[in-house]
PDB file of N, CA and C in Angstrom:
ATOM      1  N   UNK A   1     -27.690  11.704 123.871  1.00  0.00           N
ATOM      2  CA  UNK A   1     -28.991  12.340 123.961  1.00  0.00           C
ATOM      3  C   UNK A   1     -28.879  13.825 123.649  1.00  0.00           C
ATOM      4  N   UNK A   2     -28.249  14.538 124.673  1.00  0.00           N
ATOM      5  CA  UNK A   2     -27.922  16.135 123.773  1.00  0.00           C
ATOM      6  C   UNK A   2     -27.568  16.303 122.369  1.00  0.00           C
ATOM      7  N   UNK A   3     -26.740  15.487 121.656  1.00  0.00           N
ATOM      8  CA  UNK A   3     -25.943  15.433 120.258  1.00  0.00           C
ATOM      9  C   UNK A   3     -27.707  15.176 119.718  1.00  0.00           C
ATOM     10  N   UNK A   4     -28.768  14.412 119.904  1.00  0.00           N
ATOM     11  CA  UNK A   4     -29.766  14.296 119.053  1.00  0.00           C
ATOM     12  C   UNK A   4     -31.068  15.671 119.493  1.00  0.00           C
ATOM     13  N   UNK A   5     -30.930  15.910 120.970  1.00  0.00           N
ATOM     14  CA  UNK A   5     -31.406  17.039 120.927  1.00  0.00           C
ATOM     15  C   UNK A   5     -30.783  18.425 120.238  1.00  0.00           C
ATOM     16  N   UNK A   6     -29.718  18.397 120.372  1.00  0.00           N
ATOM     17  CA  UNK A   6     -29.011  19.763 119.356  1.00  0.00           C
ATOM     18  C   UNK A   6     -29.108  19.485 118.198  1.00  0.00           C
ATOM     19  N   UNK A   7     -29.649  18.476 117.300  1.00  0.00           N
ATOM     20  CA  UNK A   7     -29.671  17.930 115.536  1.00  0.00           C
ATOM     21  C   UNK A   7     -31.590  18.355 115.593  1.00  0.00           C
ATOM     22  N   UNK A   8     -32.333  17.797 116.731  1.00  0.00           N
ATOM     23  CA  UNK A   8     -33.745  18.357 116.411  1.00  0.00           C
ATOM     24  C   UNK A   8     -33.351  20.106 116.356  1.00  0.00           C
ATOM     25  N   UNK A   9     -32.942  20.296 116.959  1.00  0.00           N
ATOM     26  CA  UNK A   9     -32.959  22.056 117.290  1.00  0.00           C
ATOM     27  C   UNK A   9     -32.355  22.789 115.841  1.00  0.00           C
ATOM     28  N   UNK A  10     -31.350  21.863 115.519  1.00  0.00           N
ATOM     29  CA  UNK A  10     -30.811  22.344 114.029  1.00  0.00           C
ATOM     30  C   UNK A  10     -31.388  21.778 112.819  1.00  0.00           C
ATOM     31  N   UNK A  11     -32.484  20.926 112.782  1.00  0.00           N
ATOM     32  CA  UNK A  11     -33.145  20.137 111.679  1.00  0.00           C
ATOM     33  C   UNK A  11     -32.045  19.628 111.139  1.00  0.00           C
ATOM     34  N   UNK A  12     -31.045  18.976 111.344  1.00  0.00           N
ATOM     35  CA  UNK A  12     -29.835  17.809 111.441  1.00  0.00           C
ATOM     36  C   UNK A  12     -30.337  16.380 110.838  1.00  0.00           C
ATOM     37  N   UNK A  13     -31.736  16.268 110.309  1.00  0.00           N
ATOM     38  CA  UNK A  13     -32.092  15.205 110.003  1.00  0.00           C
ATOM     39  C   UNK A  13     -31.605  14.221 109.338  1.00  0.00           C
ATOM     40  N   UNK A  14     -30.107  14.076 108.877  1.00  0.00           N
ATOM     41  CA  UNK A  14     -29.402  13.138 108.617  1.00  0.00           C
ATOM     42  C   UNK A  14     -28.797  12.172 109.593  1.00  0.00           C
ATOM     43  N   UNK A  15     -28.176  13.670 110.380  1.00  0.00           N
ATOM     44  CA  UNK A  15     -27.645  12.755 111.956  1.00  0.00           C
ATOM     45  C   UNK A  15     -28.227  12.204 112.739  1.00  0.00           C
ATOM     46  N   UNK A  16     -30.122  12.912 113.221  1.00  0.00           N
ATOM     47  CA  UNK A  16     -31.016  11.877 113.587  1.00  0.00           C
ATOM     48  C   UNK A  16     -31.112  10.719 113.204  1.00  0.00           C
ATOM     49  N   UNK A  17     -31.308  10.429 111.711  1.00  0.00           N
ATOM     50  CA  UNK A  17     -31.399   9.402 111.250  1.00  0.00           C
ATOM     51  C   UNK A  17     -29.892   8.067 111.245  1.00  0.00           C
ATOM     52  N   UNK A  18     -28.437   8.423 111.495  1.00  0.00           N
ATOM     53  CA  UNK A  18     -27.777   7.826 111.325  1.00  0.00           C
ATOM     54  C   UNK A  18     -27.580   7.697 112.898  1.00  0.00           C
ATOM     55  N   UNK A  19     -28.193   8.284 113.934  1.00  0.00           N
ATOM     56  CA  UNK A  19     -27.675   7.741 115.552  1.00  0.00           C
ATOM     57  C   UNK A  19     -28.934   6.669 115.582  1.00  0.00           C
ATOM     58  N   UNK A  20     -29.971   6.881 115.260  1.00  0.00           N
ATOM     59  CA  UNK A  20     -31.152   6.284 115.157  1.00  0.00           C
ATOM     60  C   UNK A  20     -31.042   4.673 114.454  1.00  0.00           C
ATOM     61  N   UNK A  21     -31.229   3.713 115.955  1.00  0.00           N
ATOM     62  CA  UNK A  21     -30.922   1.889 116.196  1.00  0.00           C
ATOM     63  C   UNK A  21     -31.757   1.372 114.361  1.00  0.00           C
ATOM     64  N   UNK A  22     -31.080   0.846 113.483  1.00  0.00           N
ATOM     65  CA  UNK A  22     -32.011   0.503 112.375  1.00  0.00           C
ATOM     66  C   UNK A  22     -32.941  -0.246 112.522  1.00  0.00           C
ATOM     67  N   UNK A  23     -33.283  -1.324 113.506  1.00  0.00           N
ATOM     68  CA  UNK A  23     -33.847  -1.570 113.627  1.00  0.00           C
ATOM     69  C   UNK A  23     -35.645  -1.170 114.054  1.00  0.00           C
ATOM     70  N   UNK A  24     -35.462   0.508 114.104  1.00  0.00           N
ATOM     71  CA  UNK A  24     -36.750   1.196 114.516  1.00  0.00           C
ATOM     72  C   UNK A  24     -36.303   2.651 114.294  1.00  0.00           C
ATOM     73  N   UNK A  25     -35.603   2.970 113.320  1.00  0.00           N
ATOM     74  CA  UNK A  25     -35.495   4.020 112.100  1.00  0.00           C
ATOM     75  C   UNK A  25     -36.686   3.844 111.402  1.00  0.00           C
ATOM     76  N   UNK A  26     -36.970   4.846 111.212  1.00  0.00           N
ATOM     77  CA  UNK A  26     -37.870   5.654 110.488  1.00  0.00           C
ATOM     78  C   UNK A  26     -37.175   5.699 108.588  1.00  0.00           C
ATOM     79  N   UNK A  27     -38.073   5.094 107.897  1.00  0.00           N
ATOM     80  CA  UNK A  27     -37.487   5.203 106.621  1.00  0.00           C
ATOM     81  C   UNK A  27     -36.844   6.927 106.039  1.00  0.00           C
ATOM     82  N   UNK A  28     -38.114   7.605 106.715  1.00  0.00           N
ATOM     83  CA  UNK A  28     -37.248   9.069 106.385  1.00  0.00           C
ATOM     84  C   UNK A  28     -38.335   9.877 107.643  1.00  0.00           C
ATOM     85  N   UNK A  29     -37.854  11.114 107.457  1.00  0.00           N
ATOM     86  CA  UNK A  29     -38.013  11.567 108.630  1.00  0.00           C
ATOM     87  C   UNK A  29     -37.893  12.862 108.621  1.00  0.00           C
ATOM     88  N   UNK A  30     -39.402  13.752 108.804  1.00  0.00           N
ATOM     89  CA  UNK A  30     -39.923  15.176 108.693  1.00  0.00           C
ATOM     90  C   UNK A  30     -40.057  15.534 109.831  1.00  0.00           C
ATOM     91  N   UNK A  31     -39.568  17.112 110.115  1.00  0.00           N
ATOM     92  CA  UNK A  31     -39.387  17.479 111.234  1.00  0.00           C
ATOM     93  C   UNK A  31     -40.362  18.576 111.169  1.00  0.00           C
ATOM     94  N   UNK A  32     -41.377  19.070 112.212  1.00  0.00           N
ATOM     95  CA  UNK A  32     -42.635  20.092 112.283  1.00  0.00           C
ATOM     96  C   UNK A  32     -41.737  21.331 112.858  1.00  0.00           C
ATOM     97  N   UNK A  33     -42.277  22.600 112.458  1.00  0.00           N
ATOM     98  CA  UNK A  33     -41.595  23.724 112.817  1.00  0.00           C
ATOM     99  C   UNK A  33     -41.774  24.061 114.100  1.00  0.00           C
ATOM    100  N   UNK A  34     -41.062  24.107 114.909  1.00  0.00           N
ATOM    101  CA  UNK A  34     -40.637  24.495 116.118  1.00  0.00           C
ATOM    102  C   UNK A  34     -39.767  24.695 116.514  1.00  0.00           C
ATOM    103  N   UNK A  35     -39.421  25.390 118.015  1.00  0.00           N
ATOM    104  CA  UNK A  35     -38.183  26.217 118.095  1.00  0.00           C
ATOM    105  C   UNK A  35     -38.256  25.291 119.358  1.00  0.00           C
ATOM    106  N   UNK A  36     -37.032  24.436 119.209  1.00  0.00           N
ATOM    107  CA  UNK A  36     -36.501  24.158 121.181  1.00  0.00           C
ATOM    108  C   UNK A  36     -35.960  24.856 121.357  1.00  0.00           C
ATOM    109  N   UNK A  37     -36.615  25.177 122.497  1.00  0.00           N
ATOM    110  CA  UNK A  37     -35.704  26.262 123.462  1.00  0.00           C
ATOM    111  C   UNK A  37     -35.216  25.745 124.939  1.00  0.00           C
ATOM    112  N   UNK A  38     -35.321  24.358 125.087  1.00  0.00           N
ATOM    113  CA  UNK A  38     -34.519  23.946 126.393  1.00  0.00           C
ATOM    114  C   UNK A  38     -34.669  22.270 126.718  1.00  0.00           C
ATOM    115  N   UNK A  39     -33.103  21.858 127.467  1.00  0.00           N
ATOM    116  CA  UNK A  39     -33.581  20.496 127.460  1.00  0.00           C
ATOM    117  C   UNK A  39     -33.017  20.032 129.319  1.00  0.00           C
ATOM    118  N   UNK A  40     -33.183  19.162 129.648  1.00  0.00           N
ATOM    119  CA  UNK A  40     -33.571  18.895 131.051  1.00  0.00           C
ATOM    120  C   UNK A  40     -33.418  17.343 131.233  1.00  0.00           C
ATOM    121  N   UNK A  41     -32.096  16.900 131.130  1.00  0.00           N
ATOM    122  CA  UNK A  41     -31.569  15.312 131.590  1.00  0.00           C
ATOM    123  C   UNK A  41     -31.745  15.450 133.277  1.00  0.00           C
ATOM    124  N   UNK A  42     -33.211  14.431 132.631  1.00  0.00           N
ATOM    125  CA  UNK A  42     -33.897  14.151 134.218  1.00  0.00           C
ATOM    126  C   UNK A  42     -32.859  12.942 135.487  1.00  0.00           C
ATOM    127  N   UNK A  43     -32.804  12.115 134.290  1.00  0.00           N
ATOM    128  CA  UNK A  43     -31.931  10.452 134.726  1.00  0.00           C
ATOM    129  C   UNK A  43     -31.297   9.939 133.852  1.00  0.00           C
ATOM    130  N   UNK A  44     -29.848   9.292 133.917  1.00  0.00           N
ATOM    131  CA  UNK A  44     -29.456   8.213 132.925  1.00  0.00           C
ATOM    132  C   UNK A  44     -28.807   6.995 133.954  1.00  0.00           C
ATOM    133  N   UNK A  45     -28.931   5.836 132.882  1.00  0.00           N
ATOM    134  CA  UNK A  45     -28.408   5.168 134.116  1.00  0.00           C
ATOM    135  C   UNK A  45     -27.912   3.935 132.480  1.00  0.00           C
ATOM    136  N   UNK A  46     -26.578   3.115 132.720  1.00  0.00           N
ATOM    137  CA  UNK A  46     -26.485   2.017 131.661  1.00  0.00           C
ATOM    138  C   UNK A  46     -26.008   1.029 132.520  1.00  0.00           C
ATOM    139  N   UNK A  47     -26.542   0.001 131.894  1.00  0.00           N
ATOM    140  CA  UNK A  47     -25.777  -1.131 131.906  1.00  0.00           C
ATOM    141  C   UNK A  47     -25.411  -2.352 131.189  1.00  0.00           C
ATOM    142  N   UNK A  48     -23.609  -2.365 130.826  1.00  0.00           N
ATOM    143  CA  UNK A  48     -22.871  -3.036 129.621  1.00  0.00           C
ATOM    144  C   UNK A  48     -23.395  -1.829 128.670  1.00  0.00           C
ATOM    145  N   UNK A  49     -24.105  -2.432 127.403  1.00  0.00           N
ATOM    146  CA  UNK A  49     -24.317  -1.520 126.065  1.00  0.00           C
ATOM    147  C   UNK A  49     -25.834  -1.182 126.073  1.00  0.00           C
ATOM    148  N   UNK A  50     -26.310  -1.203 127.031  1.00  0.00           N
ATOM    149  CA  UNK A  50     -27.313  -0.462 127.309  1.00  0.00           C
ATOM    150  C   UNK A  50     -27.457   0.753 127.965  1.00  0.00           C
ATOM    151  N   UNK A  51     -28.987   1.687 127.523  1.00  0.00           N
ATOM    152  CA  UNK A  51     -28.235   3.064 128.730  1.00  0.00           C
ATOM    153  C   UNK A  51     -30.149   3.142 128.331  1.00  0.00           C
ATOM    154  N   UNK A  52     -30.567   4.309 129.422  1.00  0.00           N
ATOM    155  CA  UNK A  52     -31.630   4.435 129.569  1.00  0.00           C
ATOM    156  C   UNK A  52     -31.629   6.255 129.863  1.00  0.00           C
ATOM    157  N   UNK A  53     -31.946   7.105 129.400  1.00  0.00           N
ATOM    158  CA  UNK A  53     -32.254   8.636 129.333  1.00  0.00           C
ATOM    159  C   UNK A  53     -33.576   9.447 129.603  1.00  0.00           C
ATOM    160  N   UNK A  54     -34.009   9.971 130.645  1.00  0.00           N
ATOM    161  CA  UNK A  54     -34.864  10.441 130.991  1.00  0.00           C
ATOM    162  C   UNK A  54     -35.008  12.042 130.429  1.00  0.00           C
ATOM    163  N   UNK A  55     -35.591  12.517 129.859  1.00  0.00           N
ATOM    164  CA  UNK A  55     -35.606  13.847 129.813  1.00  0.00           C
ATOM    165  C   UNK A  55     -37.039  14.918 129.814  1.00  0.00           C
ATOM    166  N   UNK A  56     -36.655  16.170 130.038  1.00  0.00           N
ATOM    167  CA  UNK A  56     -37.513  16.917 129.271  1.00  0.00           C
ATOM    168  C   UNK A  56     -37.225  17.760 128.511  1.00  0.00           C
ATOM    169  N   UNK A  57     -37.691  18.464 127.147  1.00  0.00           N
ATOM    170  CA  UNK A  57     -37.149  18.869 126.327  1.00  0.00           C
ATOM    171  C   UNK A  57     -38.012  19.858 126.100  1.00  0.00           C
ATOM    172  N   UNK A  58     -38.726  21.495 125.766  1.00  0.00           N
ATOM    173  CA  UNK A  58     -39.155  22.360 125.521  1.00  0.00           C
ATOM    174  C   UNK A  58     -39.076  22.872 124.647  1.00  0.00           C
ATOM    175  N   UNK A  59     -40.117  23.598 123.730  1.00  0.00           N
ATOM    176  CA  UNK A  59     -40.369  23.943 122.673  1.00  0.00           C
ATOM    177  C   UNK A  59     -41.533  24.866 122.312  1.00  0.00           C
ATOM    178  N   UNK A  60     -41.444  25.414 121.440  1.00  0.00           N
ATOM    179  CA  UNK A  60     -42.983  26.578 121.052  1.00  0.00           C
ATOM    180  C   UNK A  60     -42.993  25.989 119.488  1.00  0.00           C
ATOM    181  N   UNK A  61     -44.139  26.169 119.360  1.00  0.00           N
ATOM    182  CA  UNK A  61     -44.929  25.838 118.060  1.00  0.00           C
ATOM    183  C   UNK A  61     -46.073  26.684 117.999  1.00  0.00           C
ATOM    184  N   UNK A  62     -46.127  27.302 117.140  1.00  0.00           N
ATOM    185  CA  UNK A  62     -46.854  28.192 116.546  1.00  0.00           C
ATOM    186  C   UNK A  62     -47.195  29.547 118.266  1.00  0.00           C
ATOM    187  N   UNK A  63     -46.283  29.930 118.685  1.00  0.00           N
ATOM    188  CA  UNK A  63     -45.893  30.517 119.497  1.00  0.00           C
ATOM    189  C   UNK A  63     -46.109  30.052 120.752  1.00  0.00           C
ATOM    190  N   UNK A  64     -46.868  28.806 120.996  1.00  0.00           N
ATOM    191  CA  UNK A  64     -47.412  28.337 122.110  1.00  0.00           C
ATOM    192  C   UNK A  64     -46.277  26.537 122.657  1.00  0.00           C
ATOM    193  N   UNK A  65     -45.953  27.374 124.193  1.00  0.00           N
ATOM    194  CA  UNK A  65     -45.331  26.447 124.657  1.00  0.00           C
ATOM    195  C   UNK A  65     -45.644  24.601 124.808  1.00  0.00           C
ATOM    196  N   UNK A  66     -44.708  23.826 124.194  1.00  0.00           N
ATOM    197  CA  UNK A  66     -44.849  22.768 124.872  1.00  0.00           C
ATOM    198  C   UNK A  66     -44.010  21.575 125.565  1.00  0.00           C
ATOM    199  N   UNK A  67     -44.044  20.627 125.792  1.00  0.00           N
ATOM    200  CA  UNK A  67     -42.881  19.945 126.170  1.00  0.00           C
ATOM    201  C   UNK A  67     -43.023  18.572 125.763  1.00  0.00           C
ATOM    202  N   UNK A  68     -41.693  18.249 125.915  1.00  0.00           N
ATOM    203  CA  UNK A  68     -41.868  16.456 125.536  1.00  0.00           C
ATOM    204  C   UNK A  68     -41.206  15.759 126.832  1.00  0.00           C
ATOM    205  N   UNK A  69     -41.902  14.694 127.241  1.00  0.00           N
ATOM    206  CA  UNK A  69     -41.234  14.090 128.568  1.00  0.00           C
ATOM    207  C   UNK A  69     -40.915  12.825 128.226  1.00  0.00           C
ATOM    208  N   UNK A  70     -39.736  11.787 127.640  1.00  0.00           N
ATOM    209  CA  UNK A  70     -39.251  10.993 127.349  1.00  0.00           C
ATOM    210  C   UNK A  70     -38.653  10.240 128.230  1.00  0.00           C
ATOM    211  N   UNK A  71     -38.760   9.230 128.200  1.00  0.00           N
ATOM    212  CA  UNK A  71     -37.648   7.744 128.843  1.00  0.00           C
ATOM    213  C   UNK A  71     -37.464   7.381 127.613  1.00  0.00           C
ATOM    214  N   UNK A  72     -36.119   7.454 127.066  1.00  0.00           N
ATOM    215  CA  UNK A  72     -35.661   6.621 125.712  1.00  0.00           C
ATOM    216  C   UNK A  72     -34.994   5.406 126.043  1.00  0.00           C
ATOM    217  N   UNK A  73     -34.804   4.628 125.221  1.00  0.00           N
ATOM    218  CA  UNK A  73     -33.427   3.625 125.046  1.00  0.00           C
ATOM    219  C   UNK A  73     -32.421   3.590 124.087  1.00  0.00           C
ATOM    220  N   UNK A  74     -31.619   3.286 124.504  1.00  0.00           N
ATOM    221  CA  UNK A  74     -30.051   3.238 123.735  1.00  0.00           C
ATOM    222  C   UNK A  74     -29.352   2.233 123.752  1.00  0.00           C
ATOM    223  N   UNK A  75     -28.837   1.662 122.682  1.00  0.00           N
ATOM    224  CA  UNK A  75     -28.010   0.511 122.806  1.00  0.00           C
ATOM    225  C   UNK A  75     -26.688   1.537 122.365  1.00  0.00           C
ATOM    226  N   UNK A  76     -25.198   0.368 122.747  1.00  0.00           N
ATOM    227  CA  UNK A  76     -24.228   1.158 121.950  1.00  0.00           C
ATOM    228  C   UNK A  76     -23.738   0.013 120.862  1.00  0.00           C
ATOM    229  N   UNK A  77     -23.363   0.375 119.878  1.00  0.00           N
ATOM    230  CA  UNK A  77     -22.511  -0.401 118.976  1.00  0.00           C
ATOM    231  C   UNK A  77     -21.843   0.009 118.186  1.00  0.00           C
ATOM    232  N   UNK A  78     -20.463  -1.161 118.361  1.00  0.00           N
ATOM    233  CA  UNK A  78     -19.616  -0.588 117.386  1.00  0.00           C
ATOM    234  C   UNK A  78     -18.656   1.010 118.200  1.00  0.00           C
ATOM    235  N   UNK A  79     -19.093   1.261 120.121  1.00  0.00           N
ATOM    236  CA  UNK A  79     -18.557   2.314 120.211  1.00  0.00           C
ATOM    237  C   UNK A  79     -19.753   3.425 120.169  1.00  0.00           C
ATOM    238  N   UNK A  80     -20.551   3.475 119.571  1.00  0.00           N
ATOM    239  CA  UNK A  80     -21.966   4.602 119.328  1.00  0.00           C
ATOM    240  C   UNK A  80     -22.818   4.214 120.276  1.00  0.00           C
ATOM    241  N   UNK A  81     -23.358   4.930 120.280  1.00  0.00           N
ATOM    242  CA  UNK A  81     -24.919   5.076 121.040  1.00  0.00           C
ATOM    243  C   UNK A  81     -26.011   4.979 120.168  1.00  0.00           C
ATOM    244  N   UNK A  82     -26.845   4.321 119.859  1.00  0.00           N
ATOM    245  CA  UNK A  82     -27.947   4.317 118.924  1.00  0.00           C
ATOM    246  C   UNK A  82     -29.141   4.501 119.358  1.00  0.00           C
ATOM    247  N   UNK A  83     -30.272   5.490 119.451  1.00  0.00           N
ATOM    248  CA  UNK A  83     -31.349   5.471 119.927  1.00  0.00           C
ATOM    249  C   UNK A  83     -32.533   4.149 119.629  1.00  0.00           C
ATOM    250  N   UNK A  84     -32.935   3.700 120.457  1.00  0.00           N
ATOM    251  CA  UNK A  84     -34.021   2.813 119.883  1.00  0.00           C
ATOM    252  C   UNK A  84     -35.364   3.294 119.817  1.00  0.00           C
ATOM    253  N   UNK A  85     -35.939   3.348 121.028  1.00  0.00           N
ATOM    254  CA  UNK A  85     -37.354   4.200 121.533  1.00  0.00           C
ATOM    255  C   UNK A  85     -37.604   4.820 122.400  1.00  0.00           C
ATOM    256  N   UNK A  86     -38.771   5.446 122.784  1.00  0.00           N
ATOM    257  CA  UNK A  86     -38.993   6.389 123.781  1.00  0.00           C
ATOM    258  C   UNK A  86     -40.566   5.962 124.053  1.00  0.00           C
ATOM    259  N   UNK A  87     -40.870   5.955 125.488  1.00  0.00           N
ATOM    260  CA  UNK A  87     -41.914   6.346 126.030  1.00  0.00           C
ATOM    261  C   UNK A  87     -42.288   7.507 126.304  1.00  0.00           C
ATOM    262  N   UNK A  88     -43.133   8.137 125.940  1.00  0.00           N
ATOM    263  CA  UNK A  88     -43.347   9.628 126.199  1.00  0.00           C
ATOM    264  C   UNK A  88     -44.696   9.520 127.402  1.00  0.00           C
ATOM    265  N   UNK A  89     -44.889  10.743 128.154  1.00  0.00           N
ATOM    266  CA  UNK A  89     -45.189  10.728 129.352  1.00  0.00           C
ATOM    267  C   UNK A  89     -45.440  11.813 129.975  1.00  0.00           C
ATOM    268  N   UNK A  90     -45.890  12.107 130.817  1.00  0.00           N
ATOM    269  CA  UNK A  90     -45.876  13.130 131.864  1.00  0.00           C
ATOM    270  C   UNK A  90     -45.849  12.657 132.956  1.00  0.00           C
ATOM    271  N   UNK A  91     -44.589  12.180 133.277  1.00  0.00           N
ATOM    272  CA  UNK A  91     -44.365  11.931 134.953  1.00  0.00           C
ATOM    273  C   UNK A  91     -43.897  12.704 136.043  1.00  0.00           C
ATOM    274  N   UNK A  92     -44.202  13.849 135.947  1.00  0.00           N
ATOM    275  CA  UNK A  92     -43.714  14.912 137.452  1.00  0.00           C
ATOM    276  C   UNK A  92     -43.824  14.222 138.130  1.00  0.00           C
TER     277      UNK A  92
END
């Protein structure tokens, strides 16, 4: 989860795309200008080749703060971690 938050922060959009489960990859994949400026592993928890990542992640766009509040999923294979999806949310 950090390794794909530090690739949004660097527009890394190759490595997004190659941690990213193929099965719910994005054929290609444009990133909007913004600056993260902080991230916040709420929960993780796996089990076998599964794992589950809670976060929040912070950002400004067009100088105005916002955030993203995610529960993702992850399978691993092959040894990797592959993102599948995310529920996004505001659960304080």
């Amino acid at each position: 989860m950090r390794s794909r938050y530090s690739a949004y922060a660097l527009g890394l959009i190759d490595y997004l795309l190659a941690t990213w489960h193929p099965s719910t990859a994005p054929g290609e994949l444009e990133l909007p200008p913004q600056k993260w400026i902080d991230l916040e592993v709420r929960h993780t928890e796996t089990s076998g080749d599964a794992g589950i990542v809670e976060f929040v992640a912070r950002c400004r766009v067009n100088s105005r703060a916002q955030r993203l509040h995610e529960t993702s999923r992850f399978v691993r294979q092959d040894g990797r971690w592959l993102y599948i999806d995310g529920q996004t949310g505001d659960n304080d």
